[in-house]
PDB file of N, CA and C in Angstrom:
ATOM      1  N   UNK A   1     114.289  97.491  64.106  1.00  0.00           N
ATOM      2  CA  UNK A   1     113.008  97.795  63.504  1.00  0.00           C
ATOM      3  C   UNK A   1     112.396  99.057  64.086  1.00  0.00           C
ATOM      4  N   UNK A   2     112.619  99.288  65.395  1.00  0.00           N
ATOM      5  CA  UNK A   2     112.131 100.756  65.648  1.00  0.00           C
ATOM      6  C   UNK A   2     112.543 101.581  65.195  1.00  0.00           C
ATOM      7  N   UNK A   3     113.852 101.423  64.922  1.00  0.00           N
ATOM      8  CA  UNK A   3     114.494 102.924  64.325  1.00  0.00           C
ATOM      9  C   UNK A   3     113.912 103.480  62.912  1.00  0.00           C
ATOM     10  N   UNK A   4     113.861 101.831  62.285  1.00  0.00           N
ATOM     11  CA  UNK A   4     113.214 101.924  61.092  1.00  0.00           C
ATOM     12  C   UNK A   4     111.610 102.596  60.765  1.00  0.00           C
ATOM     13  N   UNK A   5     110.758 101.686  61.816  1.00  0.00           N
ATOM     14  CA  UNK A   5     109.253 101.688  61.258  1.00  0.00           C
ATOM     15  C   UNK A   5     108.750 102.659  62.353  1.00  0.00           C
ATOM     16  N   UNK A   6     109.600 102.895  63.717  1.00  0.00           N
ATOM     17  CA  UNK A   6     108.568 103.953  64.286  1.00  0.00           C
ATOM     18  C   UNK A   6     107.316 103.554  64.757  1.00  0.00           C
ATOM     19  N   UNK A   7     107.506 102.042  65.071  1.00  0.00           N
ATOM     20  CA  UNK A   7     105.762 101.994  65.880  1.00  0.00           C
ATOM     21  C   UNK A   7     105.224 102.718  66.852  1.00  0.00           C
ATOM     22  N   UNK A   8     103.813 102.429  67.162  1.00  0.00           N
ATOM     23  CA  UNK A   8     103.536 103.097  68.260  1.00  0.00           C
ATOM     24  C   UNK A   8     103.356 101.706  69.479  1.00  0.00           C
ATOM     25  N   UNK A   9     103.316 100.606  68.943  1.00  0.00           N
ATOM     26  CA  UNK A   9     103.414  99.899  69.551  1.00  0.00           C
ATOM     27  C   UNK A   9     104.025  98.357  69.063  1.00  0.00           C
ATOM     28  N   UNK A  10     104.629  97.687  69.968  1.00  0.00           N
ATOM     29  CA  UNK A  10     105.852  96.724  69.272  1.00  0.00           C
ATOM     30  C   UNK A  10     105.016  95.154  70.159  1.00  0.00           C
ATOM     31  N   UNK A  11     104.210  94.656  69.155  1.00  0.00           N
ATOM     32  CA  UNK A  11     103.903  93.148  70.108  1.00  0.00           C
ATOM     33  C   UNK A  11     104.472  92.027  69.663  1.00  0.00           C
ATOM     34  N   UNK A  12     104.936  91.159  70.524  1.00  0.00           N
ATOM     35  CA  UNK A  12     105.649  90.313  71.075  1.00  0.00           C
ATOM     36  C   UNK A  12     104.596  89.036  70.499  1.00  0.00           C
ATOM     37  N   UNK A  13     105.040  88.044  69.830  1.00  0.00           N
ATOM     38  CA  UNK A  13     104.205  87.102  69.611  1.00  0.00           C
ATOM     39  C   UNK A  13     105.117  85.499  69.720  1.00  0.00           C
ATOM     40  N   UNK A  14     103.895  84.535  69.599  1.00  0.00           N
ATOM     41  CA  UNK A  14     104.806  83.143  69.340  1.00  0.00           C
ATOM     42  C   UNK A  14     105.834  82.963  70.655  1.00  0.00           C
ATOM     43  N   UNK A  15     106.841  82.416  70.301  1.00  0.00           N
ATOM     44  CA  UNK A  15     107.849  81.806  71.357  1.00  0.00           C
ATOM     45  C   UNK A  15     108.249  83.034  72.446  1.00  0.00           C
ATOM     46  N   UNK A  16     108.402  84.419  71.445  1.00  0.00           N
ATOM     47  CA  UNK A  16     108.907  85.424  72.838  1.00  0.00           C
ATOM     48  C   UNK A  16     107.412  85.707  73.039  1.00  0.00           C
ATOM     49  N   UNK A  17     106.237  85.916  72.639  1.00  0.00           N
ATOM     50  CA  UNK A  17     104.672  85.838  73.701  1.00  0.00           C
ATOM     51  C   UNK A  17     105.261  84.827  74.927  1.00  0.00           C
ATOM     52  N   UNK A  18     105.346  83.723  74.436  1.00  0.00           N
ATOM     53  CA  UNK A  18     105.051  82.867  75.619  1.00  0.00           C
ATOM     54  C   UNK A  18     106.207  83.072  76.481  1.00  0.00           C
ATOM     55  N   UNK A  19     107.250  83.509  76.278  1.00  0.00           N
ATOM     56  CA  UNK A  19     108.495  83.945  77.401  1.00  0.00           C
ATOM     57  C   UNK A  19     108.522  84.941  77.954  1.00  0.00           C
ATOM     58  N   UNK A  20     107.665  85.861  77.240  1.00  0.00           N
ATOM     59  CA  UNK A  20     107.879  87.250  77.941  1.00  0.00           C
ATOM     60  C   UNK A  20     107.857  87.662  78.991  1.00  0.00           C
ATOM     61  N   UNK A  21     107.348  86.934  79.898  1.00  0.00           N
ATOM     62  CA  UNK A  21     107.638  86.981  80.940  1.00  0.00           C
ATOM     63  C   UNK A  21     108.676  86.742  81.984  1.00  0.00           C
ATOM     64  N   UNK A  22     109.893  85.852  81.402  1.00  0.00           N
ATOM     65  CA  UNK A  22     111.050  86.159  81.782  1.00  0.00           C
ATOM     66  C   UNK A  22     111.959  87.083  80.724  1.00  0.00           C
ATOM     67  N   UNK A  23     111.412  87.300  79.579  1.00  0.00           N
ATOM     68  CA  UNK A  23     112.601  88.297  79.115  1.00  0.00           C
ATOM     69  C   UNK A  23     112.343  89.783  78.875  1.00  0.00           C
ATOM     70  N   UNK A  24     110.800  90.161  79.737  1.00  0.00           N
ATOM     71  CA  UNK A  24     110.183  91.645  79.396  1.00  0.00           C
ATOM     72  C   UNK A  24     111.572  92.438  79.861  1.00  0.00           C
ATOM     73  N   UNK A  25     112.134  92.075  80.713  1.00  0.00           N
ATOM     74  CA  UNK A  25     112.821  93.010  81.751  1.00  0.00           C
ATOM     75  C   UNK A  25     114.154  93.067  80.807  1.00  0.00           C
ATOM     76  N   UNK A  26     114.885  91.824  80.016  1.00  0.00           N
ATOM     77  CA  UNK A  26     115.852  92.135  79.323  1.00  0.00           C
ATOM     78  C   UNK A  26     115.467  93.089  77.966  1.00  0.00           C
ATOM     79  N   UNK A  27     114.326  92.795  77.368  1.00  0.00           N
ATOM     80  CA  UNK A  27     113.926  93.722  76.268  1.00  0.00           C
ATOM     81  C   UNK A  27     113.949  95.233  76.604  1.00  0.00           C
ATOM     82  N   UNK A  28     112.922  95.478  77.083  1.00  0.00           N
ATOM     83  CA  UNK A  28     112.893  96.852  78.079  1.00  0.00           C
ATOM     84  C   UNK A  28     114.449  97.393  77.972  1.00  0.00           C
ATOM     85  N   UNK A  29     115.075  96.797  78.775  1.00  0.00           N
ATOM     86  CA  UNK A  29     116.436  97.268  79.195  1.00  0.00           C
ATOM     87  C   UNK A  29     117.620  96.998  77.838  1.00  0.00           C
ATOM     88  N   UNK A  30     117.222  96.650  77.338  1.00  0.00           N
ATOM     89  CA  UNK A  30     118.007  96.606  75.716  1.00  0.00           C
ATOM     90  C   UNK A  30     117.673  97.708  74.684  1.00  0.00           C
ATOM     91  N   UNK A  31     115.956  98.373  75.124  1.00  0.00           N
ATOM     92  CA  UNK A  31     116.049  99.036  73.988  1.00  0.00           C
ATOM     93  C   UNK A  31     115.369 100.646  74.752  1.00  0.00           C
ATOM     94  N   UNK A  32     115.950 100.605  75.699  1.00  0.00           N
ATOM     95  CA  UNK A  32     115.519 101.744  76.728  1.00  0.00           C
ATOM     96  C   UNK A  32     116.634 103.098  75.896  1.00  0.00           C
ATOM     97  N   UNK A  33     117.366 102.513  75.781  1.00  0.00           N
ATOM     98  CA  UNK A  33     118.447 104.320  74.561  1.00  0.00           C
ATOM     99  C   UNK A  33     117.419 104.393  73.545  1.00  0.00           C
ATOM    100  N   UNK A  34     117.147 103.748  72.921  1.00  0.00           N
ATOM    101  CA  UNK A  34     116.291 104.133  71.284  1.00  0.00           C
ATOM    102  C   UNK A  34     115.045 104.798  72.021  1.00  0.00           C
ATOM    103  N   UNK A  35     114.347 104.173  73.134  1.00  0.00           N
ATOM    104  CA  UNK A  35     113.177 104.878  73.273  1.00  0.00           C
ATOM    105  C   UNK A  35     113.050 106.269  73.826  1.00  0.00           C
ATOM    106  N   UNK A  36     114.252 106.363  74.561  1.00  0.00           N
ATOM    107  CA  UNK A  36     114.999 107.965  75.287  1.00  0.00           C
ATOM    108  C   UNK A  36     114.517 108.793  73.886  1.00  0.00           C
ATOM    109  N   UNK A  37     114.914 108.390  72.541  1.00  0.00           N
ATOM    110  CA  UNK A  37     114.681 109.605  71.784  1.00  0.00           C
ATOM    111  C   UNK A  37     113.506 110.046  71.832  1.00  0.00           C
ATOM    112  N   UNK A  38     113.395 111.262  71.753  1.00  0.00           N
ATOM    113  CA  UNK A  38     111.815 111.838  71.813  1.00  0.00           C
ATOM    114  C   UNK A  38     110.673 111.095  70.700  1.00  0.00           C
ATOM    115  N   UNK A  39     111.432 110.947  69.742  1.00  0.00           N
ATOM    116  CA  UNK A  39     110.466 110.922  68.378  1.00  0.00           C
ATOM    117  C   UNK A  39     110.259 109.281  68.235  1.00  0.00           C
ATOM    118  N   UNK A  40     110.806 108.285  69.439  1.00  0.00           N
ATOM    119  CA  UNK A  40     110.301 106.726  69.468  1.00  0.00           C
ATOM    120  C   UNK A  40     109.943 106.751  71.315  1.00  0.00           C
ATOM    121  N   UNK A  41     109.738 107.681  72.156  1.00  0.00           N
ATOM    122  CA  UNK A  41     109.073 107.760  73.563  1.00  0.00           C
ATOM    123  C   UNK A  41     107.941 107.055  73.589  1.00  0.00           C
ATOM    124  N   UNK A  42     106.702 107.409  72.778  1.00  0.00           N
ATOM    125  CA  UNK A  42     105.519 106.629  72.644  1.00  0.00           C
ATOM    126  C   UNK A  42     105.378 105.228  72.607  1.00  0.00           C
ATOM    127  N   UNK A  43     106.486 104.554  72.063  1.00  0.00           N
ATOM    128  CA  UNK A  43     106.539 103.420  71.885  1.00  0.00           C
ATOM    129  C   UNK A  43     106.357 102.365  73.094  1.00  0.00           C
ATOM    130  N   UNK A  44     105.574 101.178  72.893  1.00  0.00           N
ATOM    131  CA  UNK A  44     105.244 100.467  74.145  1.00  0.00           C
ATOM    132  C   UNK A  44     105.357  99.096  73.326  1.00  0.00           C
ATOM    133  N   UNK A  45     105.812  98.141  74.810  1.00  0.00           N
ATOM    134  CA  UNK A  45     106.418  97.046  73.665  1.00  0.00           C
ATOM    135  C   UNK A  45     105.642  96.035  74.770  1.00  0.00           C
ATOM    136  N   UNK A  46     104.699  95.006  74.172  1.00  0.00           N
ATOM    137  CA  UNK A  46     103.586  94.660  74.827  1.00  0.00           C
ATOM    138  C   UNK A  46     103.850  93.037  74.305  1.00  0.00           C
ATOM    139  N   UNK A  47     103.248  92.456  74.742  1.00  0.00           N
ATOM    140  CA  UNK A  47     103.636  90.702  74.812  1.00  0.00           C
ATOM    141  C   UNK A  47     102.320  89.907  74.552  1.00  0.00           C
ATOM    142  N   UNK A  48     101.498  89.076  73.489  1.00  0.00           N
ATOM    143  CA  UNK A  48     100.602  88.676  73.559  1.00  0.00           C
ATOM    144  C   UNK A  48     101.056  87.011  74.808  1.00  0.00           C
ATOM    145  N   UNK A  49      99.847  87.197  74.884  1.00  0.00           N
ATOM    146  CA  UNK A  49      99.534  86.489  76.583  1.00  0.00           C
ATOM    147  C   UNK A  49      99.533  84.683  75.376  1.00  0.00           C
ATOM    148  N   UNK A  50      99.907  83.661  75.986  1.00  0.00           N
ATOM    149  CA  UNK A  50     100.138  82.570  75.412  1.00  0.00           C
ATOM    150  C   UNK A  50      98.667  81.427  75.595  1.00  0.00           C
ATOM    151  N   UNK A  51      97.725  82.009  76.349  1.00  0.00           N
ATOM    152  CA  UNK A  51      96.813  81.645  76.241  1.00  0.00           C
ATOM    153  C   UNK A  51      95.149  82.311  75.465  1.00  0.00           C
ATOM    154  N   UNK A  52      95.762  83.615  74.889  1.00  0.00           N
ATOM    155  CA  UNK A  52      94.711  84.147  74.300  1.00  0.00           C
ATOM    156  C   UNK A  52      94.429  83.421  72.681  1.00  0.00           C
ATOM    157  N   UNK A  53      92.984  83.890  72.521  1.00  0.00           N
ATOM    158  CA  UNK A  53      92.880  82.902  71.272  1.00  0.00           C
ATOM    159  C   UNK A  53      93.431  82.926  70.001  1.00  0.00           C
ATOM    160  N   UNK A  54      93.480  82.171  69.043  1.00  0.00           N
ATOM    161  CA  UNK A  54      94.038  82.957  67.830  1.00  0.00           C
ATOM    162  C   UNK A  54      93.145  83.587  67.070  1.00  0.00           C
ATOM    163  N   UNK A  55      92.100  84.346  67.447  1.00  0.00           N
ATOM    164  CA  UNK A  55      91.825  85.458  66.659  1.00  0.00           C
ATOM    165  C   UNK A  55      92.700  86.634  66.891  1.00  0.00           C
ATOM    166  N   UNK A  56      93.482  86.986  67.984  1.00  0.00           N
ATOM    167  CA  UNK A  56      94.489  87.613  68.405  1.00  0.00           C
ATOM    168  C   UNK A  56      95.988  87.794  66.938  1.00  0.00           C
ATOM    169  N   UNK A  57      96.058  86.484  66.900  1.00  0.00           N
ATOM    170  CA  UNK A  57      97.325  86.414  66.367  1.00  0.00           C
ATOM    171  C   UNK A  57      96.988  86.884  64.663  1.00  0.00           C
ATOM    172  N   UNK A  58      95.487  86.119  64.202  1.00  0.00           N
ATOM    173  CA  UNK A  58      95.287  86.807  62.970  1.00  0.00           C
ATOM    174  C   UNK A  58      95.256  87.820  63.123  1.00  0.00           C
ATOM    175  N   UNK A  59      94.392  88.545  64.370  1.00  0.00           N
ATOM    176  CA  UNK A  59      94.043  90.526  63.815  1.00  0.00           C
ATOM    177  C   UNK A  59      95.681  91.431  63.685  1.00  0.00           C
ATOM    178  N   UNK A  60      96.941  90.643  64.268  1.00  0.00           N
ATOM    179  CA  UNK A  60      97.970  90.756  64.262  1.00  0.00           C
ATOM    180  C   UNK A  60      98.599  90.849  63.096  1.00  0.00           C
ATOM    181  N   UNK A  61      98.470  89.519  62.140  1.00  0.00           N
ATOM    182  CA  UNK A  61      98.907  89.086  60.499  1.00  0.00           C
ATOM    183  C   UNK A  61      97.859  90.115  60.096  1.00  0.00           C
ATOM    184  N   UNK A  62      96.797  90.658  60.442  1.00  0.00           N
ATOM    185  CA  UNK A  62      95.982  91.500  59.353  1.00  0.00           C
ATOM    186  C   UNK A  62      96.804  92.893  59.413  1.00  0.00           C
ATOM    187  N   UNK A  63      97.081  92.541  60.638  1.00  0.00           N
ATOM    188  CA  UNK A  63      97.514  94.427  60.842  1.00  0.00           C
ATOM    189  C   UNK A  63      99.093  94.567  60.332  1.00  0.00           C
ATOM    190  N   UNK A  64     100.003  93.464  60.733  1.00  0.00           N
ATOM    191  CA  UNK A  64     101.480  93.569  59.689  1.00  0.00           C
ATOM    192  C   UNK A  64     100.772  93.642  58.078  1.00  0.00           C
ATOM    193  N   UNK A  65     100.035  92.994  57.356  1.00  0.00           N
ATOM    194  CA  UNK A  65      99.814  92.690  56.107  1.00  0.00           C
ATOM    195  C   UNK A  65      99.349  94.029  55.721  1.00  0.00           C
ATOM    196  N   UNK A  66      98.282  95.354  56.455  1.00  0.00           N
ATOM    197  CA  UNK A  66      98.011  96.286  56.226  1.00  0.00           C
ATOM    198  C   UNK A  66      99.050  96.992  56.418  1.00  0.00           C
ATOM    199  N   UNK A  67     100.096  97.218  57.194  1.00  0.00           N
ATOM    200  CA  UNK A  67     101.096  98.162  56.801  1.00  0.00           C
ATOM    201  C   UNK A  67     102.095  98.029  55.709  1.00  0.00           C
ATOM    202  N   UNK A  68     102.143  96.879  55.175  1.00  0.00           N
ATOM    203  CA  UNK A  68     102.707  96.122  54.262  1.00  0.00           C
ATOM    204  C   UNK A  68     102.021  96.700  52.502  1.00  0.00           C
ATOM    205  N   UNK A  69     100.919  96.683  52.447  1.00  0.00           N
ATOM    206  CA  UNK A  69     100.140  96.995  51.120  1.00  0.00           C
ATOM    207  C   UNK A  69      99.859  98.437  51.094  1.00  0.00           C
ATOM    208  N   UNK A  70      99.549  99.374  52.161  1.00  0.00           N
ATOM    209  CA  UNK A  70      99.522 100.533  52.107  1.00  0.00           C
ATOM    210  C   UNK A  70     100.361 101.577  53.156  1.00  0.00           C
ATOM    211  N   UNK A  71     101.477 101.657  53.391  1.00  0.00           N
ATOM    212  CA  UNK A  71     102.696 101.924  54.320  1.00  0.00           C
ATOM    213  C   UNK A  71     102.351 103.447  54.614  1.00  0.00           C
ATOM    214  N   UNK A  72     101.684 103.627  53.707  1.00  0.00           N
ATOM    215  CA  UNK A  72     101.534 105.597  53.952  1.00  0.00           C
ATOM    216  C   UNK A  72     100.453 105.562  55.439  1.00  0.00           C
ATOM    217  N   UNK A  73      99.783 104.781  55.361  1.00  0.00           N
ATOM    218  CA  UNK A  73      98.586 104.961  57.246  1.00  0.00           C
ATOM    219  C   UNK A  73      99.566 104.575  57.857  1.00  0.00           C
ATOM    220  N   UNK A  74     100.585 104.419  58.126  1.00  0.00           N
ATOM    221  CA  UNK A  74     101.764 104.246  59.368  1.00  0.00           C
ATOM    222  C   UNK A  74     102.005 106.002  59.682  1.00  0.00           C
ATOM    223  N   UNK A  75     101.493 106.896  59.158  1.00  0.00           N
ATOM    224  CA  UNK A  75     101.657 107.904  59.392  1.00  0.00           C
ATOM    225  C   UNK A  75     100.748 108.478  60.250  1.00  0.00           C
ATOM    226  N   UNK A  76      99.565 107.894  60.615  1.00  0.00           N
ATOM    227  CA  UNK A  76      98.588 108.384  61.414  1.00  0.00           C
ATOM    228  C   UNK A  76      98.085 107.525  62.416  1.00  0.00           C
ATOM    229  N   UNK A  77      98.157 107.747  63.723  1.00  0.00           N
ATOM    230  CA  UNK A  77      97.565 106.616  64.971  1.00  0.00           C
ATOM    231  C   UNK A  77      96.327 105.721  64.450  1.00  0.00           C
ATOM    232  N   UNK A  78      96.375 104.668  64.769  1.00  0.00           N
ATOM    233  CA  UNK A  78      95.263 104.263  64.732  1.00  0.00           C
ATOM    234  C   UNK A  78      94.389 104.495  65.611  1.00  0.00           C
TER     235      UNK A  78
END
């Protein structure tokens, strides 16, 4: 999916949220070549915490569902 969509940032939800903490270090290290390229460097790959609330996880479904209906603002930072 990075190669594809180019995030600026990649969060971690559900079952890998709540693991991420033993598997940050295998992720990281799995996708450390793709991020070497200059044009996916920015990219930060972040883990929602398993006790935050679920307004978290909706503003999440709002924000996949907005790149989803209008794909052209993936072109500009939020």
């Amino acid at each position: 999916m990075i190669g594809v969509a180019n995030p600026h940032t990649i969060i971690l939800g559900g079952y890998l949220g709540a693991m991420s903490a033993h598997l940050m270090a295998s992720i990281d290290e799995r996708i450390a070549h793709r991020l070497a390229i200059p044009a996916f460097a920015g990219t930060k790959v972040v883990a929602v915490e398993p006790n935050v609330p679920r307004v978290v996880g909706g503003a999440v479904l709002a924000a996949r569902d907005a790149c989803f209906y209008d794909p052209l603002t993936l072109t500009r930072p939020v």
